[in-house]
Protein backbone atom coordinates (compact mmCIF):
# COMPACT_ATOMS: atom_id res chain seq x y z
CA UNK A 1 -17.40 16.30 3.75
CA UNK A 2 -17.78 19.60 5.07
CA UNK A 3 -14.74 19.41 7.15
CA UNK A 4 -12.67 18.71 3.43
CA UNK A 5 -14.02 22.21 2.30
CA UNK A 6 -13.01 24.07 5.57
CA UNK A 7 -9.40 22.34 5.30
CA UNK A 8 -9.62 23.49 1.67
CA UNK A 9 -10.04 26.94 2.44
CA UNK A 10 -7.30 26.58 5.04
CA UNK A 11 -5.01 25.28 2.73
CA UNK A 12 -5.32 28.84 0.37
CA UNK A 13 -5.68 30.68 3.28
CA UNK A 14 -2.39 29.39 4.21
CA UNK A 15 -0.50 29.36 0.70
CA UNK A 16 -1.76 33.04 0.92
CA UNK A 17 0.01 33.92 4.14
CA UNK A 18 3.33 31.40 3.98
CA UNK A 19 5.33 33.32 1.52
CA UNK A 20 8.84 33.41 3.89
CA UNK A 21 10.11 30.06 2.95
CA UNK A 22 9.29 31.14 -0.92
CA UNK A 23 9.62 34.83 -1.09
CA UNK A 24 12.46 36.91 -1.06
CA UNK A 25 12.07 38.82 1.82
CA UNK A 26 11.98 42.49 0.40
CA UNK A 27 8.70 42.06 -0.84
CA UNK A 28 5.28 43.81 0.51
CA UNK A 29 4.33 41.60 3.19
CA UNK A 30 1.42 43.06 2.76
CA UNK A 31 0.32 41.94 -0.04
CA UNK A 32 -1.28 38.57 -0.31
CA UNK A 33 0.47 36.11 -3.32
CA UNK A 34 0.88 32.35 -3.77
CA UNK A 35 3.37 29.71 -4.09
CA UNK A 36 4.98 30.46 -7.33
CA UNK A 37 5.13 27.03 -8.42
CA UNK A 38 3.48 23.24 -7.55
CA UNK A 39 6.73 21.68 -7.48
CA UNK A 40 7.24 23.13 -4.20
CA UNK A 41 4.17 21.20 -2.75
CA UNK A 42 5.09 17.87 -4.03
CA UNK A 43 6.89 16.71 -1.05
CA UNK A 44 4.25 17.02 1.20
CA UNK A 45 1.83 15.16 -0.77
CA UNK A 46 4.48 12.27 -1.28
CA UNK A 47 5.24 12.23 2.24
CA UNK A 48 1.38 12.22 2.92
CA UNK A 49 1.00 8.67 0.97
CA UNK A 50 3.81 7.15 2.57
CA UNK A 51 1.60 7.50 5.84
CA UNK A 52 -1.59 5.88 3.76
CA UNK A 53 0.13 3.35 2.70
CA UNK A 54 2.49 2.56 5.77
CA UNK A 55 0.33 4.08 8.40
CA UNK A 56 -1.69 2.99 10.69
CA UNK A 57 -4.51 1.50 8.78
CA UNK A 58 -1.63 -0.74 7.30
CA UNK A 59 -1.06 -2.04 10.77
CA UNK A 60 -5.10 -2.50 11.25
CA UNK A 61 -4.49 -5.20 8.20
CA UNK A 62 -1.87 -6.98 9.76
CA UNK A 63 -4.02 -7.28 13.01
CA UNK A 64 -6.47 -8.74 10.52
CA UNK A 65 -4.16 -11.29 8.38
CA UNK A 66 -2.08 -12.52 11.22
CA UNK A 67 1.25 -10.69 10.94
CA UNK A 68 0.89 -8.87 14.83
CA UNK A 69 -1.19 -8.58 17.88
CA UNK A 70 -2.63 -5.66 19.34
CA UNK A 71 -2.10 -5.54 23.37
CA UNK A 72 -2.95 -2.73 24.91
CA UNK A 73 -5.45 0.35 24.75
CA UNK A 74 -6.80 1.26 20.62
CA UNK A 75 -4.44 -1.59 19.19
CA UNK A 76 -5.58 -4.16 21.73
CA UNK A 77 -9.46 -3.15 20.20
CA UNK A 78 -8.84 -2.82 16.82
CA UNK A 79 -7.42 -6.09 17.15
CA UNK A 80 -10.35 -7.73 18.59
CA UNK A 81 -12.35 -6.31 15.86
CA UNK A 82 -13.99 -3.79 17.96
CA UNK A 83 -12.57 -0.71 15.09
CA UNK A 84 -14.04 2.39 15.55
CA UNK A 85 -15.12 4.80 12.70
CA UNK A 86 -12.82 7.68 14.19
CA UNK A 87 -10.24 4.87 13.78
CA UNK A 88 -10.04 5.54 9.64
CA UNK A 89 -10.02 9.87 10.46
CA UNK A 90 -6.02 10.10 10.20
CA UNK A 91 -5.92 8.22 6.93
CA UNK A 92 -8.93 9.58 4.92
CA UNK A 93 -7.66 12.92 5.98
CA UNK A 94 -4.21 12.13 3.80
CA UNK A 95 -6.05 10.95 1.24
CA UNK A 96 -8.52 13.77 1.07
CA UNK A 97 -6.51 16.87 2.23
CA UNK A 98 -3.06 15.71 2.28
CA UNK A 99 -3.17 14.60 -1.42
CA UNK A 100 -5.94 15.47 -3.30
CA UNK A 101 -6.70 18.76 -2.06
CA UNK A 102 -2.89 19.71 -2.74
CA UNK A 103 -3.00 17.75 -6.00
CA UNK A 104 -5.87 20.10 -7.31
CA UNK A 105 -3.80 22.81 -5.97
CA UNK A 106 -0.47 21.85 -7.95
CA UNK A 107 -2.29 21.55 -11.44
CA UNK A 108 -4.17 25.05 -10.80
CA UNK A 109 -0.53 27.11 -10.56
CA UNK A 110 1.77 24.49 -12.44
CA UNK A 111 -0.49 23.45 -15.37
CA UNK A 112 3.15 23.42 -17.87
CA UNK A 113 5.00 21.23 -15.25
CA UNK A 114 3.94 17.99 -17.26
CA UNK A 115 6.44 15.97 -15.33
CA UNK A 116 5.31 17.23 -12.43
CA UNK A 117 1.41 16.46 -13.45
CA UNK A 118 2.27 13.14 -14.41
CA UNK A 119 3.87 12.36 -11.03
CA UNK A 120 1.19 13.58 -9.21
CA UNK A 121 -1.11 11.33 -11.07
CA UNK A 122 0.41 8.60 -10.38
CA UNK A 123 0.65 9.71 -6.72
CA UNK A 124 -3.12 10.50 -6.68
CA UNK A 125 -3.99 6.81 -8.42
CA UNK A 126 -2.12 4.90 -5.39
CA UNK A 127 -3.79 7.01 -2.50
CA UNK A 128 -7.13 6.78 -3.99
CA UNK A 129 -6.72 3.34 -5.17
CA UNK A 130 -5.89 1.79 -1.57
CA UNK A 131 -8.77 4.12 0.02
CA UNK A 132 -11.09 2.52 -2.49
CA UNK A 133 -9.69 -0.96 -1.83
CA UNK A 134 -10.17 -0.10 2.27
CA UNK A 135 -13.49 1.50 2.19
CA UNK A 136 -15.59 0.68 -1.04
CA UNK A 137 -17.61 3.63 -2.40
CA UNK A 138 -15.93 6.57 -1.20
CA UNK A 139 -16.10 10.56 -2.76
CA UNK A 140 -13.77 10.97 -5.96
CA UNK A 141 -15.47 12.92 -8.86
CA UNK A 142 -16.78 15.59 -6.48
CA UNK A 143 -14.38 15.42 -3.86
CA UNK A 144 -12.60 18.83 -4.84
CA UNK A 145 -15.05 21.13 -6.44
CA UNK A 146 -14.16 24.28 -8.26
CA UNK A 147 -15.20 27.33 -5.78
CA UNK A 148 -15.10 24.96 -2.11
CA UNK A 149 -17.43 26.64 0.32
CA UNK A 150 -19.03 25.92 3.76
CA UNK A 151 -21.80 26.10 1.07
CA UNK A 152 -21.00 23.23 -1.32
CA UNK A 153 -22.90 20.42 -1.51
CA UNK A 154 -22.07 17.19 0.16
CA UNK A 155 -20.35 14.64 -2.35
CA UNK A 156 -21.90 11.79 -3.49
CA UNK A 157 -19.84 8.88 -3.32
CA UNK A 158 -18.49 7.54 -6.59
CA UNK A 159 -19.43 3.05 -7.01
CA UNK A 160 -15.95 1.61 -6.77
CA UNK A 161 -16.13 0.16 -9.77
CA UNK A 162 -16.16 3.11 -11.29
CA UNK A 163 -13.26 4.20 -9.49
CA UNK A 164 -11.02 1.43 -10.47
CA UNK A 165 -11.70 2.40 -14.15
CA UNK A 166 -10.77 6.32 -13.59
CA UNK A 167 -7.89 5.47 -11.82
CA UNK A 168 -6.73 3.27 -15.09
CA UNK A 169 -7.87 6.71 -16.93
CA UNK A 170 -5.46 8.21 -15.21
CA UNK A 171 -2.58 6.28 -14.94
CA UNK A 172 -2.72 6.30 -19.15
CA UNK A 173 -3.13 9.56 -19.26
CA UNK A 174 -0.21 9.99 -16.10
CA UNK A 175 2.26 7.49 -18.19
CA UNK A 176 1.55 9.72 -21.41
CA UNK A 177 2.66 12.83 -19.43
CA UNK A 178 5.66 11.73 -18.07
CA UNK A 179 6.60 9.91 -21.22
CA UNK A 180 6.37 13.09 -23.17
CA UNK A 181 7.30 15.86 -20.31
CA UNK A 182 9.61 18.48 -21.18
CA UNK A 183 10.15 19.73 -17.76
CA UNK A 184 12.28 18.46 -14.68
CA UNK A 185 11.20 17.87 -10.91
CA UNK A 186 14.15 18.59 -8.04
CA UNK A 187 14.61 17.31 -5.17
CA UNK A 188 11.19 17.27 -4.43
CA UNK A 189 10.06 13.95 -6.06
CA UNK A 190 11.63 12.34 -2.60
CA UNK A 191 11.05 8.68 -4.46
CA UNK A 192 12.61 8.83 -7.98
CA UNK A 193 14.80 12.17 -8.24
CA UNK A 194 12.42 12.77 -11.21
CA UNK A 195 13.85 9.41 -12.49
CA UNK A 196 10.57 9.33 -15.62
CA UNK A 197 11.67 5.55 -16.18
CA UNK A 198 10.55 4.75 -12.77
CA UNK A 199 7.59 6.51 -12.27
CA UNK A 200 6.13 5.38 -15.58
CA UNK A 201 7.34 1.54 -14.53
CA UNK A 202 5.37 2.05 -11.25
CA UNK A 203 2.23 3.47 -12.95
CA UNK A 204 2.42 0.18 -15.16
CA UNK A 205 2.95 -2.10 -11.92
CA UNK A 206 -0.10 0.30 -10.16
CA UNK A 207 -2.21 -0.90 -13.14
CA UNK A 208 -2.09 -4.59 -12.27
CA UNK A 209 -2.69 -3.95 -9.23
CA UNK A 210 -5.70 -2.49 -9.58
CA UNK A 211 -6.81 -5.00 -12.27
CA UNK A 212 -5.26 -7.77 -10.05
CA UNK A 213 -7.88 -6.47 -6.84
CA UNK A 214 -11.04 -6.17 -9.72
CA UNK A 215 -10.27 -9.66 -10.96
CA UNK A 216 -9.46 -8.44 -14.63
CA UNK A 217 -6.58 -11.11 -14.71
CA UNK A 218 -5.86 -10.75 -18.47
CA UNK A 219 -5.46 -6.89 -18.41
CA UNK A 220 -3.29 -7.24 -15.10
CA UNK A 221 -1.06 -9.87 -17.17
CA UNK A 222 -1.27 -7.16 -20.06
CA UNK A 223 0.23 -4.19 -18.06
CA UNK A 224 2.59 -6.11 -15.76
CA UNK A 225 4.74 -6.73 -18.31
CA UNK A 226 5.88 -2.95 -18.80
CA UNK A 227 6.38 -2.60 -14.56
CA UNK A 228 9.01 -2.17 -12.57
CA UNK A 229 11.82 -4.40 -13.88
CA UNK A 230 14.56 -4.25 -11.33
CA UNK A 231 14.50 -3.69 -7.44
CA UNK A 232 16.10 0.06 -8.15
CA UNK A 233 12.50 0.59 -9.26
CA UNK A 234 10.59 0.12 -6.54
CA UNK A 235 8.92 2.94 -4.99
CA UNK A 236 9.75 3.48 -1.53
CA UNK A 237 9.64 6.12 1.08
CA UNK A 238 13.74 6.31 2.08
CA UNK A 239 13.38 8.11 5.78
CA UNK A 240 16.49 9.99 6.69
CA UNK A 241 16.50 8.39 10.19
CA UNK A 242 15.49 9.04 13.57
CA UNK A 243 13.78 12.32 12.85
CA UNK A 244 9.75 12.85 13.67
CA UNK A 245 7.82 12.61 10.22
CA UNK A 246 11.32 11.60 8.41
CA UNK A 247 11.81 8.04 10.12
CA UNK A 248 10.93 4.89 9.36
CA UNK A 249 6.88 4.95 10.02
CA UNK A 250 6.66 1.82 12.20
CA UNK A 251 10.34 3.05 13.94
CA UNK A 252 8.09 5.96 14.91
CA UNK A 253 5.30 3.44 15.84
CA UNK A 254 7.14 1.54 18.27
CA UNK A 255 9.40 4.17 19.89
CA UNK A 256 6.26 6.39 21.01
CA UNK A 257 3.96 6.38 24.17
CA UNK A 258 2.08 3.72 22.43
CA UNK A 259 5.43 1.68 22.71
CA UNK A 260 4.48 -1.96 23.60
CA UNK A 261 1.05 -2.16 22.36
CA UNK A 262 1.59 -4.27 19.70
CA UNK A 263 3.65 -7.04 18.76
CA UNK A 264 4.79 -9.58 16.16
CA UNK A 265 5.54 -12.57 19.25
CA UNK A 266 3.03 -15.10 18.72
CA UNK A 267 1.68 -13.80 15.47
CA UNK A 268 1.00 -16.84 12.69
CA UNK A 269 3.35 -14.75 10.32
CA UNK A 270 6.38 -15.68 12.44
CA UNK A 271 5.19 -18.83 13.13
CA UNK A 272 5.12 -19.39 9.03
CA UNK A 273 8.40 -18.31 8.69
CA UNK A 274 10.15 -20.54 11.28
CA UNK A 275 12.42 -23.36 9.95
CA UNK A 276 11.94 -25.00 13.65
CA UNK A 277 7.72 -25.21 13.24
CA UNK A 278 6.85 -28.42 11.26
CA UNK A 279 3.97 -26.51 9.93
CA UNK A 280 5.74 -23.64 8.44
CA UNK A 281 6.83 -22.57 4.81
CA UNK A 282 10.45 -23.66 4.97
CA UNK A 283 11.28 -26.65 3.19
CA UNK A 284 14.34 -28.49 1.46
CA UNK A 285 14.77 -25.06 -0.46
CA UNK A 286 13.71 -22.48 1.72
CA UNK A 287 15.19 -20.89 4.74
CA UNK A 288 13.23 -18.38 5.78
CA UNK A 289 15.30 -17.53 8.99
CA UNK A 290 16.47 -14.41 7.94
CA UNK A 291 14.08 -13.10 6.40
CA UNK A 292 11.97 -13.97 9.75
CA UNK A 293 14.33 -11.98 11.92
CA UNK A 294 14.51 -9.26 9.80
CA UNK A 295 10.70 -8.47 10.01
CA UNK A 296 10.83 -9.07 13.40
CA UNK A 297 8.24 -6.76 15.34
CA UNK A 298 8.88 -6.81 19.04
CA UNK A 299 6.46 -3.36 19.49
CA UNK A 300 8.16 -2.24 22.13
CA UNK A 301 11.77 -1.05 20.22
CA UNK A 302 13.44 -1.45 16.96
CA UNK A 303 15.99 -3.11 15.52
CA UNK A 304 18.10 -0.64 13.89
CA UNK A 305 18.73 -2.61 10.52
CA UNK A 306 15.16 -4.68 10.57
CA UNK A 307 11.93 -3.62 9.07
CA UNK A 308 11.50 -1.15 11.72
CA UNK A 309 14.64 0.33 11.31
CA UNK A 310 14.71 4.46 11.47
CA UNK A 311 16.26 4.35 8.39
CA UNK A 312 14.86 1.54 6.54
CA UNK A 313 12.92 1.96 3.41
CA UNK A 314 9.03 1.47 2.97
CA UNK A 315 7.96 -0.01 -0.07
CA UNK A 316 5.05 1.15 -1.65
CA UNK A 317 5.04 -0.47 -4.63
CA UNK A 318 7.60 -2.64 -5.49
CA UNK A 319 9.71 -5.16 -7.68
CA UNK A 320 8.95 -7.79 -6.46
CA UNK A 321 4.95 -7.52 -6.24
CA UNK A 322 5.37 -6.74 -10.02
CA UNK A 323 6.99 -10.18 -10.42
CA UNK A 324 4.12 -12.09 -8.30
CA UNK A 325 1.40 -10.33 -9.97
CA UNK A 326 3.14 -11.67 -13.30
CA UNK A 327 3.48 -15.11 -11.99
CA UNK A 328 -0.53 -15.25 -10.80
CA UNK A 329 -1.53 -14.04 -14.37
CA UNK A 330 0.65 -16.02 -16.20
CA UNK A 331 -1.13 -19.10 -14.60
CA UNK A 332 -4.51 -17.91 -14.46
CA UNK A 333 -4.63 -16.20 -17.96
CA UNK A 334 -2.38 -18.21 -19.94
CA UNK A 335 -2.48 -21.55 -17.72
CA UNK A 336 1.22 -21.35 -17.61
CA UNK A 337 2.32 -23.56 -14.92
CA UNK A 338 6.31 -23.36 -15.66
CA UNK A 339 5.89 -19.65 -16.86
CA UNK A 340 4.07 -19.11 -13.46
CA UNK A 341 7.51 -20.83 -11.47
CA UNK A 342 9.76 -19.43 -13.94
CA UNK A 343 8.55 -15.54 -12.43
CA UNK A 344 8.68 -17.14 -8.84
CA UNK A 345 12.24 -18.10 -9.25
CA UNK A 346 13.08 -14.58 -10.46
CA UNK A 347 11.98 -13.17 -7.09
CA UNK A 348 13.82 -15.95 -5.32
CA UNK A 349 16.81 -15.45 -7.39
CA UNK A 350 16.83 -12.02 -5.98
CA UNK A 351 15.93 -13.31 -2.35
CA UNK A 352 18.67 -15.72 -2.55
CA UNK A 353 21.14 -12.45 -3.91
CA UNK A 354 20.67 -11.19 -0.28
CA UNK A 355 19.91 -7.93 -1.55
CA UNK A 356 16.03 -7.79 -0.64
CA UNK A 357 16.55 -7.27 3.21
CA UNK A 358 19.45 -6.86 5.40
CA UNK A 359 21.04 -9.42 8.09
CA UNK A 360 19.90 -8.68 11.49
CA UNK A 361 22.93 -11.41 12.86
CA UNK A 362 25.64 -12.56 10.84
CA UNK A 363 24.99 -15.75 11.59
CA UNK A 364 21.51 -15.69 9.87
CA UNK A 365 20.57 -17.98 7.48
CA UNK A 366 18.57 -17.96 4.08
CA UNK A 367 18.08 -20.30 1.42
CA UNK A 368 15.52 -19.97 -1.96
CA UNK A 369 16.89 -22.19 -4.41
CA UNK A 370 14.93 -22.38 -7.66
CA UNK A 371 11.99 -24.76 -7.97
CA UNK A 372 10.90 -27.08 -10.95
CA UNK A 373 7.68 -28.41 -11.92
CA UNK A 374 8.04 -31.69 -9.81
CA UNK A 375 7.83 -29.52 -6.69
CA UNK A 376 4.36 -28.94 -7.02
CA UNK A 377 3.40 -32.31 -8.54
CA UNK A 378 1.31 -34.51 -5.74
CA UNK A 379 3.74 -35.24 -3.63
CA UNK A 380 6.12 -32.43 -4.48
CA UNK A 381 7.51 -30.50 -1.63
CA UNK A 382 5.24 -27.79 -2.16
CA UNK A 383 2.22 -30.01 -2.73
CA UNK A 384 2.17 -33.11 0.21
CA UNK A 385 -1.55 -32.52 0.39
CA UNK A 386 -1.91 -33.91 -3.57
CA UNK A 387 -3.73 -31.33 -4.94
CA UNK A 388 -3.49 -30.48 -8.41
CA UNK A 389 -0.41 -28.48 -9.98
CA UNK A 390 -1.82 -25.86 -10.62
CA UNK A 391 -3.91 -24.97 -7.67
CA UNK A 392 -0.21 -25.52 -5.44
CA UNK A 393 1.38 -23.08 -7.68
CA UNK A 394 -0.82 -20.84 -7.31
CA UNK A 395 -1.20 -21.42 -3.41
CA UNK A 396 2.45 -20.98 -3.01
CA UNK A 397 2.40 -17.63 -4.96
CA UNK A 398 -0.02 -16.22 -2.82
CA UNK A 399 1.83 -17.34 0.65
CA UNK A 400 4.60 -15.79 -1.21
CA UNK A 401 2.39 -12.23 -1.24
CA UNK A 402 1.35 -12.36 1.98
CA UNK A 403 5.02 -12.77 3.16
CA UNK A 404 6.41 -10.42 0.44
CA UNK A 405 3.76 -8.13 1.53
CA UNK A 406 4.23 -7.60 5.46
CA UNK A 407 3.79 -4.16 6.30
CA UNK A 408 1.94 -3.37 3.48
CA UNK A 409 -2.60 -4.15 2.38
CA UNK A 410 -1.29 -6.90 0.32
CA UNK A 411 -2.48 -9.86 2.47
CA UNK A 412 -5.52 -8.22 3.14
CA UNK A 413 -6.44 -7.10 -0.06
CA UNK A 414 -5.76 -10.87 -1.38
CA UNK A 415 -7.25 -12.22 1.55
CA UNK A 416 -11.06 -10.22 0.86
CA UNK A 417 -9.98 -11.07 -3.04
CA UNK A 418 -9.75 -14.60 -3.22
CA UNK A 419 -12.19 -15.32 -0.13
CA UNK A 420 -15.42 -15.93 -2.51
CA UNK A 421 -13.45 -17.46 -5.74
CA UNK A 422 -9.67 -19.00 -4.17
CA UNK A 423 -10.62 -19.94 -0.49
CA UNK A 424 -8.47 -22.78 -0.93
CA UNK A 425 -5.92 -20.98 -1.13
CA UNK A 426 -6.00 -18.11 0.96
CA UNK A 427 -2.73 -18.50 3.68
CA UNK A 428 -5.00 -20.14 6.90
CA UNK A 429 -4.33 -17.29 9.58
CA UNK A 430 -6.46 -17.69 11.96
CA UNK A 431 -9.39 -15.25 13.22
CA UNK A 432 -8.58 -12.99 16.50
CA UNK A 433 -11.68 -14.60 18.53
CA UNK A 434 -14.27 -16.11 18.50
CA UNK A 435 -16.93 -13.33 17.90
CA UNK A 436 -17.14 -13.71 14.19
CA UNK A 437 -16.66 -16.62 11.64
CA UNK A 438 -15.36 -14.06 9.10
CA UNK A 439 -12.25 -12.38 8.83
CA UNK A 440 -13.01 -8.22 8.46
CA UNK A 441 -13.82 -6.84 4.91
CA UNK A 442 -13.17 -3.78 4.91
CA UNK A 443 -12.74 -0.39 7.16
CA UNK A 444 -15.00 1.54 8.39
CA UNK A 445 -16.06 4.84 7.02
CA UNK A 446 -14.13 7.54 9.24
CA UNK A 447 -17.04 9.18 11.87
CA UNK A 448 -15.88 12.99 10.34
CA UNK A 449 -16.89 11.95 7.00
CA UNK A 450 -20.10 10.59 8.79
CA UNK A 451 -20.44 13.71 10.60
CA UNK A 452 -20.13 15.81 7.86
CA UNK A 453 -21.46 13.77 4.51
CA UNK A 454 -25.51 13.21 4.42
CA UNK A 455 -24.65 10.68 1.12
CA UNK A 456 -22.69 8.05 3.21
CA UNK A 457 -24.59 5.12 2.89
CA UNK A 458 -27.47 3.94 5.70
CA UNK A 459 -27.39 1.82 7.06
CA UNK A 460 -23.24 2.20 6.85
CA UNK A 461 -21.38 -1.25 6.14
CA UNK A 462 -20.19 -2.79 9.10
CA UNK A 463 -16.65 -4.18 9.09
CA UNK A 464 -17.62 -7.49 7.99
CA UNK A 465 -19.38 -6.63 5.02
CA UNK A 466 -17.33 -7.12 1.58
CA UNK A 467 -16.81 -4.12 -0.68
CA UNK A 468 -18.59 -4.41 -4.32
CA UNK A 469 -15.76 -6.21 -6.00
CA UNK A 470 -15.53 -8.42 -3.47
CA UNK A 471 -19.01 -9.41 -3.22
């Protein structure tokens, strides 16, 4: 953790020294002053999330849940399991330096900005929540100290547990600020314009997340009702277009040197999705052929309206995983089998609007008419296998998630989730070979934060071992 401290200092060191792009320019350059106020900072730590939670380690989890194939060179490893510690550096260094660092740095200088503290909260809960959900125990509670020095202690790393509950802490406390702020945000807040309905929907939708991942089904249900309520809601980062660090992340991805080392061909997503495999999810009321060519991945170039698009927005937390996590609560807390389909429909209602993702061909087709109870009665055509109701409700919500989710941890946070209590359930990808008879559990703490922390654990989890809630 030693290497956070040094970046720490580097980061005052450099708010000391930066003053042009603040400053009006007839002041001493000699003398050393700050940024005059956090707002000016929030950018970069939203920007700085959007890699977390679009970034590479997002395309380590679809290596892991079926949705592409690594090729060639890092992604061709990675995807046959053999992941690397350095492999997490990137993304802890976001987390760590790119968020929290700057976070502590924002509520030292802007302490009256309460809009701009709440925002930041929330901002802080979904970096720290996925890096939780990735790694298990990681630093939190110590991660920033007051005075950082080349001579601070080594953090212990907070249970994860315990992190799920602060983050909740937070998220109140983050909702009561931007319910009561008195102050605006500009055109910093790059994902709601400083819109306080939105950001205090997406802490709500945040918290059922997190109780959703700990298996707290009842407070999930309890705070998903208050989330975001319309696709204008959703969280996303909007990229401007084919600009480095302000296009589409996977645009980026696939129009590097790294350019055909991955892929989506052959993946078991697209084979799910394709009305001509027998064995896929379309069905008398589905036609998932749009939707299919619109998340096409061909690793090698984008397509300039798909999901790789260098304009197309990245959704971090969205509308419609609001409405599933409603759906799986509904059923699971309140045994609500037509509630349950009632919140599925809602989603496909807005599917079948042709609003949730653009037409890559005119020609393409989609279909998600509503379904009834009978559909998932033995012999419905969700449930030809003649289980019971309820378990192919709840089966077809989560294939929903995983599709709903490409791009994002969704399928592999449901995938470590339900792998003890749901394993019926869990969409059947299969494993990348035939090394292991378990999909991955987690990532691997990054080698700098092995380097540099004595209190990461020894012997340090391997990649197949599942993080506390999961166990």
């Amino acid at each position: 953790m030693k290497t956070i401290y040094k970046t720490i200092l580097f980061c005052i060191v450099l708010i000391l020294f930066s003053c042009d792009d603040y400053l009006d320019v007839n002041e001493n350059p000699n003398q050393l002053v700050e940024i005059p106020s956090g707002d000016l900072l929030l950018k970069g730590t939203l920007l700085a999330n959007a890699q977390v939670q679009q970034g590479q380690l997002a395309r380590v989890s679809m290596y892991y849940t079926g949705g592409l194939i690594g090729l060639n060179l890092v992604q061709q490893t990675q995807y046959n399991y053999d992941y690397t510690p350095g492999d997490s550096n990137a993304i802890w260094e976001f987390i760590y330096n790119g968020i929290l660092v700057q976070n502590r740095e924002i509520r030292r200088i802007s302490p009256n900005l309460d809009l701009l503290q709440g925002i930041i909260d929330v901002n802080e809960a979904l970096a720290v929540g996925t890096g939780t959900s990735l790694f298990g125990d990681i630093p939190y509670s110590e991660a920033t100290p007051e005075n950082p020095s080349l001579e601070s202690p080594d953090p212990d790393l907070d249970l994860q547990a315990d992190i799920y509950i602060a983050l909740q802490t937070l998220l109140d406390n983050a909702i009561s600020k931007i319910n009561n702020a008195t102050t605006n945000v500009g055109s910093e807040d790059i994902y709601f314009s400083g819109n306080t309905a939105y950001w205090i929907a997406s802490a709500y939708t945040l918290k059922a997340r997190y109780y959703l991942q700990t298996k707290q089904y009842d407070l999930a249900l309890n705070n998903v009702i208050n989330g975001i309520s319309s696709a204008a809601g959703t969280m996303a980062f909007k990229p401007i277009g084919s600009v480095p660090d302000n296009s589409n992340i996977l645009f980026n991805f696939v129009n590097s040197s790294r350019a055909g080392d991955m892929t989506g061909d052959g993946a078991f997503y697209r084979d799910l999705l394709d009305p001509a495999n027998t064995s896929s999810r379309n069905n008398a009321k589905t036609d998932e052929t749009a939707r299919r060519n619109y998340s096409y991945i061909s690793g090698d170039g984008n397509q300039d309206n798909g999901i790789d698009g260098p304009t197309t927005p990245m959704k971090l937390v969205s509308y419609e995983e609001n409405l599933l996590i409603w759906a799986e609560c509904l059923l699971r807390v309140n045994n609500d089998n037509q509630g349950a389909i009632d919140k599925l429909n809602e989603l496909r209602a807005y599917l079948d609007s042709g609003d949730a993702f653009n037409l890559i061909n005119d020609t393409d087709t989609f279909n998600y008419e509503p379904y009834i109870l009978a559909d998932f009665q033995p012999g419905g055509i969700e449930n030809q296998g003649n289980i019971t109701t309820d378990r192919a409700i709840l089966r077809e919500i989560i294939e929903e998630r995983y599709v709903t989710g490409f791009s994002t941890y969704m399928p592999f946070n449901d995938t470590r989730r339900l792998l003890k209590s749901d394993s019926d359930i869990i969409v059947p990808f299969p494993l990348n070979n035939n090394t292991t008879t378990v999909n991955p559990q987690r990532l691997l703490y990054p080698q700098n934060e092995i380097d540099g922390n004595e209190n990461i654990p020894q012997p340090i989890p391997d990649l197949f071992t599942p993080t506390p809630v999961n166990q």
